[in-house]
N, C-alpha and C. Protein backbone atom coordinates (compact mmCIF):
# COMPACT_ATOMS: atom_id res chain seq x y z
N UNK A 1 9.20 -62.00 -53.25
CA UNK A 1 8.68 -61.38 -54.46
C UNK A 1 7.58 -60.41 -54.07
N UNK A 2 7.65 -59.27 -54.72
CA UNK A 2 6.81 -58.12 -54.62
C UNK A 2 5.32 -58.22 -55.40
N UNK A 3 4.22 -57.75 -54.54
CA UNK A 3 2.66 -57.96 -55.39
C UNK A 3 2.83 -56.85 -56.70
N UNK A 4 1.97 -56.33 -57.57
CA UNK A 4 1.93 -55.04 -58.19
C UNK A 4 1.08 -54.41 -57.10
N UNK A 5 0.08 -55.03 -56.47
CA UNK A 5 -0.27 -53.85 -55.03
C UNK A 5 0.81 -53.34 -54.24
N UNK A 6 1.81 -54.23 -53.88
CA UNK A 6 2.82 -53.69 -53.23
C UNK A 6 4.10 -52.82 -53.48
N UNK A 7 3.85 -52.92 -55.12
CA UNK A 7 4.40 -51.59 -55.66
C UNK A 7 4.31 -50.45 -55.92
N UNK A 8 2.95 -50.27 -56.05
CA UNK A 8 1.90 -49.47 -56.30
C UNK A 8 2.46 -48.02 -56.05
N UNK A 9 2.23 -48.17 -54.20
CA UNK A 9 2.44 -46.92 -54.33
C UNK A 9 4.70 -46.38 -54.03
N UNK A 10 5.35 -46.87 -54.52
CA UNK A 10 7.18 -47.37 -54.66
C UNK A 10 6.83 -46.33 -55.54
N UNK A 11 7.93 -45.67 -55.79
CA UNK A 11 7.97 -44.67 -56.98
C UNK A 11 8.95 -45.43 -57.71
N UNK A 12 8.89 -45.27 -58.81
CA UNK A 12 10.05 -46.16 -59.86
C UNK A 12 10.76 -45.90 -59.93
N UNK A 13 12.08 -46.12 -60.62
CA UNK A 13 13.16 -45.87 -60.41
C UNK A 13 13.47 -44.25 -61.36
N UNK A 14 13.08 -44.38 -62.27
CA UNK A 14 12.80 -42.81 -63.15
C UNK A 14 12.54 -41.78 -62.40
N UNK A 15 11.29 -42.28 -61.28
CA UNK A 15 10.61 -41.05 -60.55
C UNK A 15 11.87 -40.92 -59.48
N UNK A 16 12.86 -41.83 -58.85
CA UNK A 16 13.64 -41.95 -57.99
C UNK A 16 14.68 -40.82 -58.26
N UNK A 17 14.69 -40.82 -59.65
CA UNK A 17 16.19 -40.06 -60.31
C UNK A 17 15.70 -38.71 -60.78
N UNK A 18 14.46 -38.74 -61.08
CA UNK A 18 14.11 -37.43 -61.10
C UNK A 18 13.98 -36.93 -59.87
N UNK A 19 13.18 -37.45 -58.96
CA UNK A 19 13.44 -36.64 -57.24
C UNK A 19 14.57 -36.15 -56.75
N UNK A 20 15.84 -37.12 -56.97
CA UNK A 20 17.10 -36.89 -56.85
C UNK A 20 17.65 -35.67 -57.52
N UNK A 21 17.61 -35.77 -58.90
CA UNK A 21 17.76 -34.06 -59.58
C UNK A 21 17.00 -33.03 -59.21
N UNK A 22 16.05 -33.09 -58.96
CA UNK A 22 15.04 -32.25 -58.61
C UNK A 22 15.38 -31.73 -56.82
N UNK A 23 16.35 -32.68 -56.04
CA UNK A 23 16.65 -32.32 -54.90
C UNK A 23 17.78 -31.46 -54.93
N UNK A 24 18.66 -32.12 -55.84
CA UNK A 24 19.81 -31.09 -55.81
C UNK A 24 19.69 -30.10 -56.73
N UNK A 25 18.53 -29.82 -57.38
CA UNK A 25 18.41 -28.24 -57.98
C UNK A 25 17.87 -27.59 -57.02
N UNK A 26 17.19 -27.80 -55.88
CA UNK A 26 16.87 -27.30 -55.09
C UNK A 26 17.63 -26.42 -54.01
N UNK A 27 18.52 -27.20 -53.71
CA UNK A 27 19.80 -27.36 -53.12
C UNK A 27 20.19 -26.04 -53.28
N UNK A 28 21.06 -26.20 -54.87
CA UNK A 28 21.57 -25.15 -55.53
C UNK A 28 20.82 -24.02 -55.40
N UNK A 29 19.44 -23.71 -55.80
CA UNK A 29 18.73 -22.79 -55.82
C UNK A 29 18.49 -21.98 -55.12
N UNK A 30 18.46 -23.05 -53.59
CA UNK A 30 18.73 -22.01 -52.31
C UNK A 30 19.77 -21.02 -52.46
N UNK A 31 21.21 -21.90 -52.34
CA UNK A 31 22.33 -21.10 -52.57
C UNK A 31 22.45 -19.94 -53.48
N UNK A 32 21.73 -19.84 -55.03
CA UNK A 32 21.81 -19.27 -55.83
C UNK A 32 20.96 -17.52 -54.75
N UNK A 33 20.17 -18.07 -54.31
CA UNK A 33 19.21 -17.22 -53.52
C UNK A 33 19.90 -16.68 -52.42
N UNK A 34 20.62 -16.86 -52.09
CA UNK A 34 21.64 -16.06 -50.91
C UNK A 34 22.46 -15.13 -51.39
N UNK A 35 22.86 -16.23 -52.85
CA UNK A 35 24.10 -14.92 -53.63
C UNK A 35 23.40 -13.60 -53.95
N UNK A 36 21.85 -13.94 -53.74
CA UNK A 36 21.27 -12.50 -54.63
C UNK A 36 21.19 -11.46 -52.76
N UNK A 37 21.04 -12.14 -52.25
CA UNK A 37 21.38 -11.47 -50.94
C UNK A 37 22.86 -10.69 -50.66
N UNK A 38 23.58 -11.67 -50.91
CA UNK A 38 25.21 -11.01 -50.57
C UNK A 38 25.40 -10.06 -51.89
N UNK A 39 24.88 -10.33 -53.06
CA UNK A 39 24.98 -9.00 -54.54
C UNK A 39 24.60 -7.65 -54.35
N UNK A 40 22.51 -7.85 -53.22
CA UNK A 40 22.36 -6.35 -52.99
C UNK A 40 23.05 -5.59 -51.91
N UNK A 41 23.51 -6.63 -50.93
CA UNK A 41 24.83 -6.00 -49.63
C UNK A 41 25.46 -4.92 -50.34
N UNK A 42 26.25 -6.06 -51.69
CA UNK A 42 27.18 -5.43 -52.32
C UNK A 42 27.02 -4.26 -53.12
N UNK A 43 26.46 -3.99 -53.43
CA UNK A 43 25.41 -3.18 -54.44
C UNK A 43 25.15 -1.51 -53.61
N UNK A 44 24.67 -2.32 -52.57
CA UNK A 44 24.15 -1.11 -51.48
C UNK A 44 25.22 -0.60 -50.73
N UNK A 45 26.32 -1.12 -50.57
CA UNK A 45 27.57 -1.11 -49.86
C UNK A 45 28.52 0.68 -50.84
N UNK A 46 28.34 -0.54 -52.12
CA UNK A 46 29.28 0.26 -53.54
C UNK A 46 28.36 2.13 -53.44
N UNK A 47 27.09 1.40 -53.60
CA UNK A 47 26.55 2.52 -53.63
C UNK A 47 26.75 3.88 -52.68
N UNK A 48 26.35 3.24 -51.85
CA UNK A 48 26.61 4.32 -50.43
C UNK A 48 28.01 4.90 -50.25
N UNK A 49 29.52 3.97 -50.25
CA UNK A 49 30.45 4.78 -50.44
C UNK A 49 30.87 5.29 -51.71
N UNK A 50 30.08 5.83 -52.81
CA UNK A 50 30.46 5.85 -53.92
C UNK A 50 29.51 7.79 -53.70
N UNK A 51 28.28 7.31 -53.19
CA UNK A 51 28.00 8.88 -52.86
C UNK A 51 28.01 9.42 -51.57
N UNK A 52 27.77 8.69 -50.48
CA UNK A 52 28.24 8.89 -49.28
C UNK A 52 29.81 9.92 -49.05
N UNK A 53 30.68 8.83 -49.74
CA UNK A 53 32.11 9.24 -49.10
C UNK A 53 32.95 9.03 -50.56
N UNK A 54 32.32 9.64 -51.78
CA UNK A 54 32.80 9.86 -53.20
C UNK A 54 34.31 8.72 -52.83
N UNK A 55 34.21 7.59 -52.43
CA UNK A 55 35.08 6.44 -52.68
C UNK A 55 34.23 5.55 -53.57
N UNK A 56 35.11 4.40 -54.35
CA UNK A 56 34.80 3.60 -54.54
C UNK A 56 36.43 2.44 -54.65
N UNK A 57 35.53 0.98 -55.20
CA UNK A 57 36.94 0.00 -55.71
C UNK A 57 36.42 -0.50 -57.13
N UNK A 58 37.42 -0.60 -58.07
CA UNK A 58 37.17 -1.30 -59.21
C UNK A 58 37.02 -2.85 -58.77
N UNK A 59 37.65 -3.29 -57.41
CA UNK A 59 37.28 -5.01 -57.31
C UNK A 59 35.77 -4.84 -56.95
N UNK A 60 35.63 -4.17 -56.24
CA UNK A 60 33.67 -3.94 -55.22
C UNK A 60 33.22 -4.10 -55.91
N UNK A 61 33.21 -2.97 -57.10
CA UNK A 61 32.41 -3.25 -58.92
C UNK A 61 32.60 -4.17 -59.07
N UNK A 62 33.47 -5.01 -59.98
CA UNK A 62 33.59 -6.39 -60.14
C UNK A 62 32.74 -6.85 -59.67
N UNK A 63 32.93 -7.21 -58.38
CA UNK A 63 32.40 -8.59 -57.38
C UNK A 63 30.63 -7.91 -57.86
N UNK A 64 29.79 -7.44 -57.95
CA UNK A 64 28.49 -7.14 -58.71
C UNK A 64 28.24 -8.37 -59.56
N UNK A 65 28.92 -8.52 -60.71
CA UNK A 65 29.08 -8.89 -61.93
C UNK A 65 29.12 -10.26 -61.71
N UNK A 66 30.54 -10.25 -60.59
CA UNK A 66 30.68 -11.51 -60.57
C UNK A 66 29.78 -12.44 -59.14
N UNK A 67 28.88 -12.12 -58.50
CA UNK A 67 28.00 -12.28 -57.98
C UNK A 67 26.85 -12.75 -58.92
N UNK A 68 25.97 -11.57 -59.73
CA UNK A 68 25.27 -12.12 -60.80
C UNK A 68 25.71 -13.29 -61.86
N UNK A 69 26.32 -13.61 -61.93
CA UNK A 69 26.78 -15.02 -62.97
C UNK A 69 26.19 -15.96 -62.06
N UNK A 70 26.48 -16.85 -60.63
CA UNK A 70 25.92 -17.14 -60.01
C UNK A 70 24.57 -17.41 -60.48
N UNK A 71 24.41 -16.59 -59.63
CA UNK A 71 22.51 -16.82 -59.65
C UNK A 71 22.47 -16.85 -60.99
N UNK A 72 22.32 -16.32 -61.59
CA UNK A 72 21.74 -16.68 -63.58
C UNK A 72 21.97 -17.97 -63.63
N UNK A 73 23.52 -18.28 -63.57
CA UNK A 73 23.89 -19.66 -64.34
C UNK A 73 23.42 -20.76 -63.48
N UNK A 74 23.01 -20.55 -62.01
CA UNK A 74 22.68 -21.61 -61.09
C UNK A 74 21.06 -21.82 -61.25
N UNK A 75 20.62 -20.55 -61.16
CA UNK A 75 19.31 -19.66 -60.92
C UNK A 75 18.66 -20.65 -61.89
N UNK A 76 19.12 -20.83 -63.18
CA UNK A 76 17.80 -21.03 -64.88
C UNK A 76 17.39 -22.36 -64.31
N UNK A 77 17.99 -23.52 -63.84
CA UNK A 77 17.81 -24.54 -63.63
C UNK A 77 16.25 -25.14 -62.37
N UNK A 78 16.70 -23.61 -61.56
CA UNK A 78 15.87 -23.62 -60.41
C UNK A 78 14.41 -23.01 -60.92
N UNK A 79 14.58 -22.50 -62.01
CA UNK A 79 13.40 -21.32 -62.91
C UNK A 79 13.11 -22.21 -63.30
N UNK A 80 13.54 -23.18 -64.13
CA UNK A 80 13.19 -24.03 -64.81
C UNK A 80 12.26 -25.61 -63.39
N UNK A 81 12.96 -25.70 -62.69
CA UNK A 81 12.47 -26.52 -61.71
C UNK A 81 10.96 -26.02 -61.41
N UNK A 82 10.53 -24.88 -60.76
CA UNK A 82 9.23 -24.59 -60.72
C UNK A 82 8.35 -24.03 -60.75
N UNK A 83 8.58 -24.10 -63.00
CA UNK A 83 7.79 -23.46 -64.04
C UNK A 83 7.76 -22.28 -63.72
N UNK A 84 8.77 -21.26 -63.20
CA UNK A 84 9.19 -20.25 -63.29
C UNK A 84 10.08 -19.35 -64.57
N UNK A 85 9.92 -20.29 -65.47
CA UNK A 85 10.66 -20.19 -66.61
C UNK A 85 9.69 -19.32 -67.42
N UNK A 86 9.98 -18.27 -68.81
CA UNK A 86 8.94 -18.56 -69.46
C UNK A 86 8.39 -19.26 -70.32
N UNK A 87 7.33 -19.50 -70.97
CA UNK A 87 6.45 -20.49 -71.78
C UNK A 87 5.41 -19.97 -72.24
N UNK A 88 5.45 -19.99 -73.52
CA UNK A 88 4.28 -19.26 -73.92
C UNK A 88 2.48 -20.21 -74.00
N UNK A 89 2.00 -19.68 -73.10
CA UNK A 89 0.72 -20.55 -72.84
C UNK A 89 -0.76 -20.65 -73.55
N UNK A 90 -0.40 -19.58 -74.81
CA UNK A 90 -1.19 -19.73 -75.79
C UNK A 90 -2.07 -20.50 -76.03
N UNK A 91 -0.99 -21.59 -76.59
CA UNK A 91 -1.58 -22.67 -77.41
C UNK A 91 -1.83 -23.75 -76.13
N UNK A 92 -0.93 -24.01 -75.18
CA UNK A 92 -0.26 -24.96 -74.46
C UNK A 92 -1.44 -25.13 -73.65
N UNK A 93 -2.23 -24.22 -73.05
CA UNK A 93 -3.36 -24.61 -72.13
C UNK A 93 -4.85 -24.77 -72.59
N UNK A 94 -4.43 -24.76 -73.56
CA UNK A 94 -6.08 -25.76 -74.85
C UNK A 94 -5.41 -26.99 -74.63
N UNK A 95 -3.63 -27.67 -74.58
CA UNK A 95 -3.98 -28.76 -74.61
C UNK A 95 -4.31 -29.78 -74.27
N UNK A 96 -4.57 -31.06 -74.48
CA UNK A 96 -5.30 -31.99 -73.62
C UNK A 96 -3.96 -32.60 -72.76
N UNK A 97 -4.47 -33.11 -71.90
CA UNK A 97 -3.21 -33.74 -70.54
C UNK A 97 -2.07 -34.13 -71.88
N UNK A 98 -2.64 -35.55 -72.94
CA UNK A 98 -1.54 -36.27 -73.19
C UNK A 98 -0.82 -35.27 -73.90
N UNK A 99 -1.43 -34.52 -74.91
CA UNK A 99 -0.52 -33.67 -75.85
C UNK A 99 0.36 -32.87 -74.83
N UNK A 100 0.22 -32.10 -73.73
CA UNK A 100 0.69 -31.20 -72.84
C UNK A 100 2.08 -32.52 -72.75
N UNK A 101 1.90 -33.31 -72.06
CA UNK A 101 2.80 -34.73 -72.02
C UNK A 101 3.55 -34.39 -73.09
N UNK A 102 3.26 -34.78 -74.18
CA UNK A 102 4.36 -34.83 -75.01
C UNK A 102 5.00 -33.69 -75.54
N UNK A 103 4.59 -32.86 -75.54
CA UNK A 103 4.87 -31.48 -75.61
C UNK A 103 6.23 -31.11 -74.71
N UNK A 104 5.85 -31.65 -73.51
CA UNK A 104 6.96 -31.43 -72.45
C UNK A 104 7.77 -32.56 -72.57
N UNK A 105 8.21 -33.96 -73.24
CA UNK A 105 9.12 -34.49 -73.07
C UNK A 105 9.72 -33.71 -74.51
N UNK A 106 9.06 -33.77 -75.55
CA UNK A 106 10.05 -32.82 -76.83
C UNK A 106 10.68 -31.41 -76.51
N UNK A 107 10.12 -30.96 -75.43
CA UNK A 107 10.93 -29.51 -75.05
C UNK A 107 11.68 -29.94 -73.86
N UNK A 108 11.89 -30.71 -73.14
CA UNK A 108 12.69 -31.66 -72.77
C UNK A 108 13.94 -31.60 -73.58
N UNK A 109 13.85 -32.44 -73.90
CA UNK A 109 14.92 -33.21 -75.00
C UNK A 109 15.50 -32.14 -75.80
N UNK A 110 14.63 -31.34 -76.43
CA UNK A 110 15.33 -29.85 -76.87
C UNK A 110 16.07 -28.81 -75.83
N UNK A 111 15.79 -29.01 -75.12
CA UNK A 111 16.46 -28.22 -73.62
C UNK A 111 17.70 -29.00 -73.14
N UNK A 112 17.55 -30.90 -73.30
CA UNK A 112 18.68 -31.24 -73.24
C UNK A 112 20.02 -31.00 -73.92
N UNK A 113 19.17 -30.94 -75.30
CA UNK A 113 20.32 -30.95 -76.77
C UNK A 113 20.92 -29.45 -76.30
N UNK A 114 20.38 -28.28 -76.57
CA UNK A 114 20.70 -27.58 -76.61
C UNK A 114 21.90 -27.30 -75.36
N UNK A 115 21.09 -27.38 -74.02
CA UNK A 115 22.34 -27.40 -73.08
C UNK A 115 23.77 -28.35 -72.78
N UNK A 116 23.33 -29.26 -73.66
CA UNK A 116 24.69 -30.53 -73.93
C UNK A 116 25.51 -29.54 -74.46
N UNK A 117 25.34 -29.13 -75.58
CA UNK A 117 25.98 -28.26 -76.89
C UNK A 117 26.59 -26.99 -76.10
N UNK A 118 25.91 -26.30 -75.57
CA UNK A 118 26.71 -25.01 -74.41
C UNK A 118 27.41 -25.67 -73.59
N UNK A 119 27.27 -26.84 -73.31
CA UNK A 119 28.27 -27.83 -72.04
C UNK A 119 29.73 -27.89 -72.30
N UNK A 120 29.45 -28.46 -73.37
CA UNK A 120 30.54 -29.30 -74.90
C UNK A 120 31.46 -28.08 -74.89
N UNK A 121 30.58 -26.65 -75.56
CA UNK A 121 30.94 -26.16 -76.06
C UNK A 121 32.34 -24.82 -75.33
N UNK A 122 31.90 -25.13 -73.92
CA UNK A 122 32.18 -23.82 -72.93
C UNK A 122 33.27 -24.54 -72.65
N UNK A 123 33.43 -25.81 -72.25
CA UNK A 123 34.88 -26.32 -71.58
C UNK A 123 36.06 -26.26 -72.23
N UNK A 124 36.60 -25.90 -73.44
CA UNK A 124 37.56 -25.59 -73.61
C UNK A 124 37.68 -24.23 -73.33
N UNK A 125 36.61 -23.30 -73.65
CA UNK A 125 36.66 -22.02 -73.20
C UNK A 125 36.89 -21.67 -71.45
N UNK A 126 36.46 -22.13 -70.71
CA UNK A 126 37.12 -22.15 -69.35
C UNK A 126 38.35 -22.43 -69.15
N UNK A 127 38.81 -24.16 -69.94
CA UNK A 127 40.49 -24.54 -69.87
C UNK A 127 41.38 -23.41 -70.38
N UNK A 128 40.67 -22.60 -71.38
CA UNK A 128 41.68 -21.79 -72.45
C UNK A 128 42.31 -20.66 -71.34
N UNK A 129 40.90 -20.48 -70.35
CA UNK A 129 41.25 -18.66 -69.88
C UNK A 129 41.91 -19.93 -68.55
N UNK A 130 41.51 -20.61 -67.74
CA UNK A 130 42.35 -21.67 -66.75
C UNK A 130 43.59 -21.14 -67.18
N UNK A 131 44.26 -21.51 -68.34
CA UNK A 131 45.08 -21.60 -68.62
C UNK A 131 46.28 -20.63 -68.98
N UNK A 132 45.56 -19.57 -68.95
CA UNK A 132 46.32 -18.57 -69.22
C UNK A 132 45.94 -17.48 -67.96
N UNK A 133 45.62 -18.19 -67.08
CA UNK A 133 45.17 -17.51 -65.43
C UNK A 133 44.90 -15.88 -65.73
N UNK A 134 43.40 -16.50 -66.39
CA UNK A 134 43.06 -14.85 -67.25
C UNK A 134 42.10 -14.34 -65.58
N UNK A 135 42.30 -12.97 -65.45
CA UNK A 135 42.35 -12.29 -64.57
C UNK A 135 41.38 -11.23 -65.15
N UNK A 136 41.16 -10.10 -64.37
CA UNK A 136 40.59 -8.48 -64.76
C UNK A 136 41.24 -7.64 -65.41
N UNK A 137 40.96 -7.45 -66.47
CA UNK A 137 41.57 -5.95 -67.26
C UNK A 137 41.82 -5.21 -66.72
N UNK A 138 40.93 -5.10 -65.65
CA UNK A 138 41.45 -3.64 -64.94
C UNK A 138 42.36 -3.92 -63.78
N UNK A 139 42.95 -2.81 -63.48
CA UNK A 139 43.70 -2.91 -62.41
C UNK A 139 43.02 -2.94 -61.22
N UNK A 140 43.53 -3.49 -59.91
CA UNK A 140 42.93 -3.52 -58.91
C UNK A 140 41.22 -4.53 -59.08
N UNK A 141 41.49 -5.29 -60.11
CA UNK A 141 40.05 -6.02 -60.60
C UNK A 141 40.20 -7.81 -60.09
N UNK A 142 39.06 -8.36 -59.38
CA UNK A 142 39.50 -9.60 -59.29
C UNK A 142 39.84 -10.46 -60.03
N UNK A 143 40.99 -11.32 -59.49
CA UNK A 143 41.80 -12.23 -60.33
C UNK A 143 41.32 -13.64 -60.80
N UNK A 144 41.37 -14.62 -61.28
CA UNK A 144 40.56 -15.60 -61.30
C UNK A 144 39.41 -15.85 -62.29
N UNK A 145 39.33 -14.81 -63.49
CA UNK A 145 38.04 -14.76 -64.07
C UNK A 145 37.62 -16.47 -64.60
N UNK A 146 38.63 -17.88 -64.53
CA UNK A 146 38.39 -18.50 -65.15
C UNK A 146 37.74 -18.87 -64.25
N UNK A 147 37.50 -18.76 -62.36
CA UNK A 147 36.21 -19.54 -61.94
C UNK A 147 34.69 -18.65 -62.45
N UNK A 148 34.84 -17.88 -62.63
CA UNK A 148 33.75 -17.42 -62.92
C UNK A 148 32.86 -17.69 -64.04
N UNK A 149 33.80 -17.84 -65.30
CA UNK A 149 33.85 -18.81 -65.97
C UNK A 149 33.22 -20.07 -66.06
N UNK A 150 33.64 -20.88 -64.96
CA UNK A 150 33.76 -22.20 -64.81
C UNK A 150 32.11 -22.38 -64.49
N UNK A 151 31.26 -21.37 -64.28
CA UNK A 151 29.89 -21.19 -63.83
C UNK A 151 28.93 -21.61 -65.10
N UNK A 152 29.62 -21.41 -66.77
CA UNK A 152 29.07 -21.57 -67.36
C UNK A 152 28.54 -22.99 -68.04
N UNK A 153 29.72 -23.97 -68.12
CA UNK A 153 29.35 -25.25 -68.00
C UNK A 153 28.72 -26.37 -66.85
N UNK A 154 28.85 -25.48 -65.57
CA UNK A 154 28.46 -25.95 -64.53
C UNK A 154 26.85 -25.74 -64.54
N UNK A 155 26.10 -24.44 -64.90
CA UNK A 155 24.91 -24.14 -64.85
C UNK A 155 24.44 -24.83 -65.99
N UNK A 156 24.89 -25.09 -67.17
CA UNK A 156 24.08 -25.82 -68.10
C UNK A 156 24.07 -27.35 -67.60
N UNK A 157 25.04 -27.33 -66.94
CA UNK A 157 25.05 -29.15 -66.54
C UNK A 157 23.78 -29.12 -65.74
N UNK A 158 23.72 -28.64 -64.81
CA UNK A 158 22.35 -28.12 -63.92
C UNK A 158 20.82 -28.24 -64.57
N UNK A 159 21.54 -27.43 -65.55
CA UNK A 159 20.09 -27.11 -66.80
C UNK A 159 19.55 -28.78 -67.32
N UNK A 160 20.93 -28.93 -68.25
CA UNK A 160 20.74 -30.34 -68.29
C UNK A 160 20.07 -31.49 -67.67
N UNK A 161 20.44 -31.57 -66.33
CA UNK A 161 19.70 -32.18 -65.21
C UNK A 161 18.17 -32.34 -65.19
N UNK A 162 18.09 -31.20 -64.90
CA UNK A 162 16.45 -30.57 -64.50
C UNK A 162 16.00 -30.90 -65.98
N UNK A 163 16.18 -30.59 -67.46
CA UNK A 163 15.77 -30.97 -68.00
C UNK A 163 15.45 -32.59 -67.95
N UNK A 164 16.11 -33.02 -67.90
CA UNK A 164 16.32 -34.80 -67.68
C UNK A 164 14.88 -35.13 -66.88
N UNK A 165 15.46 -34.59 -66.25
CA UNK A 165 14.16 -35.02 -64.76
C UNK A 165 12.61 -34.22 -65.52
N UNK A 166 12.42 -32.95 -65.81
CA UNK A 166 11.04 -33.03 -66.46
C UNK A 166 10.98 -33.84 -67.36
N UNK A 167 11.92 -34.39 -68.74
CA UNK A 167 11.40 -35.14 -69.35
C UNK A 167 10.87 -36.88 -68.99
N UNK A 168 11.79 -37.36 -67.96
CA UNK A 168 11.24 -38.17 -67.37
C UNK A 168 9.68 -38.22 -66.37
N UNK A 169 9.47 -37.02 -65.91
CA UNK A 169 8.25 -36.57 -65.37
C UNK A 169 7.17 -36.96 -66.58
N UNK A 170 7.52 -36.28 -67.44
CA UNK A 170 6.44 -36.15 -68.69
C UNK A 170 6.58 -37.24 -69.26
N UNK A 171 7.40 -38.36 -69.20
CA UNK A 171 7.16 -39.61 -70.00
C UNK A 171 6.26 -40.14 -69.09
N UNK A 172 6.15 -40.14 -67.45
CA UNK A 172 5.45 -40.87 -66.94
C UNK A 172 4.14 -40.49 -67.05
N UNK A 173 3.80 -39.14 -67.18
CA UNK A 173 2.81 -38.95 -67.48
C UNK A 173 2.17 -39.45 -68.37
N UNK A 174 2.99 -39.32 -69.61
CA UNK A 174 2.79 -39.95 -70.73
C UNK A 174 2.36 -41.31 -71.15
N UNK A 175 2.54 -41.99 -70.17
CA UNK A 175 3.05 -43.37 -70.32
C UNK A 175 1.51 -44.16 -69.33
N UNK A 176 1.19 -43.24 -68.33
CA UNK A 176 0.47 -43.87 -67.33
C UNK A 176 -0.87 -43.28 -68.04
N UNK A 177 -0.88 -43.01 -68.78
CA UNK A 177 -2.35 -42.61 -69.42
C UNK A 177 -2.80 -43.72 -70.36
């Protein structure tokens, strides 16, 4: 049997699962951060043979576009991870620790709801275009638009997450006061 000294300093199991989300938004975030690397390649690539050598490709374009989805839809979660998000700090830094606390588990929980609902809401919309192996309008445009797609319920799940994990942050706060 364990003392409460010898728990003391154990992180609980809340703080366990928030570290855990909080690792793999990290994770992601890196990655999200490379895509913005391989986007300006691309970018600078399009550019240069577009006035360089008056070539271009309607896929090169594309892949821009579809580069940026990426990072956005991976990216908010990682913005959101460390308070890189915005927040309006008005009111928020008059307040005292506990109110700040609760403040952040209700915008929490509103960050959850809301990204459940885009979660919910996007997966038939991915199955629909899945399903009809919806592709580029244009010709010569990459094929596949439903993974790209597939970025949108994936990044709110993300969102979701990270929300989870601050609101558990802020209950402990909450809680240990």
């Amino acid at each position: 049997m364990t003392t409460p000294a010898e728990t003391a300093g154990a992180p609980s199991l809340g703080g366990r699962v928030a570290g855990a989300i909080e690792a793999l938004v990290d994770k992601v975030g890196a990655l999200s951060a490379w895509t913005c690397l391989a986007l300006v390649l691309v970018m600078a690539t399009n550019v240069l043979l577009r006035y360089l050598f008056s070539t271009g490709s309607i896929w090169a374009q594309e892949l821009e576009w579809h580069l940026l989805v990426p990072i956005c839809m991976l990216g908010a979660a990682y913005a959101l991870r460390h308070g890189e998000h915005v927040r309006v700090d008005v009111l928020y830094a008059h307040y005292s620790p506990r109110a700040k606390a609760v403040t952040d588990v209700l915008t929490a929980l509103v960050s959850m709801t809301v990204a459940a609902i885009i979660f919910r809401l996007s997966i038939p919309y991915v199955m629909q275009s899945a399903a009809i192996g919806e592709g580029s309008a244009n010709p010569g445009g990459i094929e596949m638009r439903y993974l790209l797609k597939a970025f949108i319920p994936l990044g709110f799940a993300l969102f979701f997450l990270q929300s989870l994990a601050d609101a558990i942050r802020a209950w402990q706060r909450l809680i240990s006061r």
